[in-house]
C-alpha atoms as a PDB file:
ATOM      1  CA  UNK A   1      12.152  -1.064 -23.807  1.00  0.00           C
ATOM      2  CA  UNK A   2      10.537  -1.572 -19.994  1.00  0.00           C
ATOM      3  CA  UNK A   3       7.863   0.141 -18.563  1.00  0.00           C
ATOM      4  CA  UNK A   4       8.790   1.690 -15.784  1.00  0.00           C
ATOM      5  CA  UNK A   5       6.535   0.631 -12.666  1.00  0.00           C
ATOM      6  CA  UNK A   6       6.858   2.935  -9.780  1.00  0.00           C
ATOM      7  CA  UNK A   7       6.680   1.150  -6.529  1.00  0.00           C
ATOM      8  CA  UNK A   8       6.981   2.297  -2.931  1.00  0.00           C
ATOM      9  CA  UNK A   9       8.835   0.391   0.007  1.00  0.00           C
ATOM     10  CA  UNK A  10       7.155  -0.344   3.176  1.00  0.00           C
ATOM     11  CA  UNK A  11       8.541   2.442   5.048  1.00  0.00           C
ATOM     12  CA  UNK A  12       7.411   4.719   2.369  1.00  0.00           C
ATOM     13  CA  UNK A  13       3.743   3.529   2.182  1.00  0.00           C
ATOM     14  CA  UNK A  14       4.501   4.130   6.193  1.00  0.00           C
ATOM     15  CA  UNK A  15       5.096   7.440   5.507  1.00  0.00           C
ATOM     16  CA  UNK A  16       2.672   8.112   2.531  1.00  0.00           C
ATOM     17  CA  UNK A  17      -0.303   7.018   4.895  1.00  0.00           C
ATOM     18  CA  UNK A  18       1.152   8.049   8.649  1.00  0.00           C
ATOM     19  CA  UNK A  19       1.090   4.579   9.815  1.00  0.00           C
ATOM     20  CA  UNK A  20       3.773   2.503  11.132  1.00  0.00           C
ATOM     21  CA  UNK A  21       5.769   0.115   9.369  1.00  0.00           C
ATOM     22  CA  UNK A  22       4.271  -2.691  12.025  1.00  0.00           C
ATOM     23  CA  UNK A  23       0.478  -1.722  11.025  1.00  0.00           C
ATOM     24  CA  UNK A  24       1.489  -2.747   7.047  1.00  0.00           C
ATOM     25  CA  UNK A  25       2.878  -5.758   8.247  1.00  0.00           C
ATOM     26  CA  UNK A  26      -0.410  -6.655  10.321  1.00  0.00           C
ATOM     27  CA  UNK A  27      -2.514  -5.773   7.373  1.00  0.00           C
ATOM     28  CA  UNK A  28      -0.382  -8.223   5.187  1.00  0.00           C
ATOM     29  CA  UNK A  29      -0.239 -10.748   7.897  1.00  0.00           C
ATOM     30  CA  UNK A  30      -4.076 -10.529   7.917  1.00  0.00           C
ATOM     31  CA  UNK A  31      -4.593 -10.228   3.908  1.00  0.00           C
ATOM     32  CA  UNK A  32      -6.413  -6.991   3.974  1.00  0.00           C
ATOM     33  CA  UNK A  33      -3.661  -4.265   2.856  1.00  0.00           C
ATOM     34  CA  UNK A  34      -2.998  -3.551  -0.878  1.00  0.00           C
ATOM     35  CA  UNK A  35      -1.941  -5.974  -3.288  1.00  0.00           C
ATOM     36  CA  UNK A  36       1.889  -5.800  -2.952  1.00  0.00           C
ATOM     37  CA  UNK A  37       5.289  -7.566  -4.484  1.00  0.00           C
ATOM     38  CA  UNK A  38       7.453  -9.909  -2.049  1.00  0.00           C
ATOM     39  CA  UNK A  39      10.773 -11.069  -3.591  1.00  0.00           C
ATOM     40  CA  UNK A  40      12.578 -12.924  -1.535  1.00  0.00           C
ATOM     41  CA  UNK A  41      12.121 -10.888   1.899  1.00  0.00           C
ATOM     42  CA  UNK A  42      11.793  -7.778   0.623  1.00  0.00           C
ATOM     43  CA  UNK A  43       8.719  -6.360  -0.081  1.00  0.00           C
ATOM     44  CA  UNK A  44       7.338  -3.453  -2.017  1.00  0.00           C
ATOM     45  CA  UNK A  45       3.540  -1.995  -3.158  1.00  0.00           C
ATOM     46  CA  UNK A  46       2.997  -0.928  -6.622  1.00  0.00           C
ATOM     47  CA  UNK A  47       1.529   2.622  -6.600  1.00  0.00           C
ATOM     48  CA  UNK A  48      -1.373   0.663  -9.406  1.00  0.00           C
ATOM     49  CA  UNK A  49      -2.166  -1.171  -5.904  1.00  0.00           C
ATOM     50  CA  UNK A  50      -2.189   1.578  -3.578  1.00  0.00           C
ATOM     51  CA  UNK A  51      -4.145   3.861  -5.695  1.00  0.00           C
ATOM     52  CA  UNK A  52      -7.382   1.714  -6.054  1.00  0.00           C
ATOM     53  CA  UNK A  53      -6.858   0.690  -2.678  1.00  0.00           C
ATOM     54  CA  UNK A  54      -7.138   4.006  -1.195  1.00  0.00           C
ATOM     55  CA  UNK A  55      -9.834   5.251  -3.517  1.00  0.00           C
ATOM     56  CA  UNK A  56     -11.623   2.461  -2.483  1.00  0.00           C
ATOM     57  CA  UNK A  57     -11.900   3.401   1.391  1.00  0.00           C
ATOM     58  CA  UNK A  58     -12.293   7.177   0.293  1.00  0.00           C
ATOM     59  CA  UNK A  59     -15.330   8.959   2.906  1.00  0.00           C
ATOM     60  CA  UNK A  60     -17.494  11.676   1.813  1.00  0.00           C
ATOM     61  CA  UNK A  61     -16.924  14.072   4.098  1.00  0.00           C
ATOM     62  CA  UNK A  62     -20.600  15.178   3.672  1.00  0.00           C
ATOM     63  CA  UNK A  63     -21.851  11.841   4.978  1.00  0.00           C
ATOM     64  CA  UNK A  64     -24.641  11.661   7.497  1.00  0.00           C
END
């Protein structure tokens, strides 16, 4: 029996973070966006990327 891994498309991440589809790609291009899965030209992010990803850039919203 497989685990199942939930992944999202890039139109979803899109979605999930209110971004356009274009600003995923530049972060790819550039190497800075999650870790995420390319078979042949379709890509997809596994939620265990996106997760540490965004905790990581998490702000306080009590910072000076």
């Amino acid at each position: 029996m497989h685990d199942h891994i939930a992944h999202l498309t890039t139109p979803q991440l899109a979605a999930r973070w209110h971004v356009t589809v274009g600003h995923l790609q530049n972060l790819r291009s550039a190497g800075i966006g999650p870790a995420y899965l390319k078979i042949g030209s379709r890509v997809c992010y596994p939620l265990c990327s996106i997760e540490p990803y965004e905790a990581a850039r998490m702000v306080n919203g009590n910072a000076a």
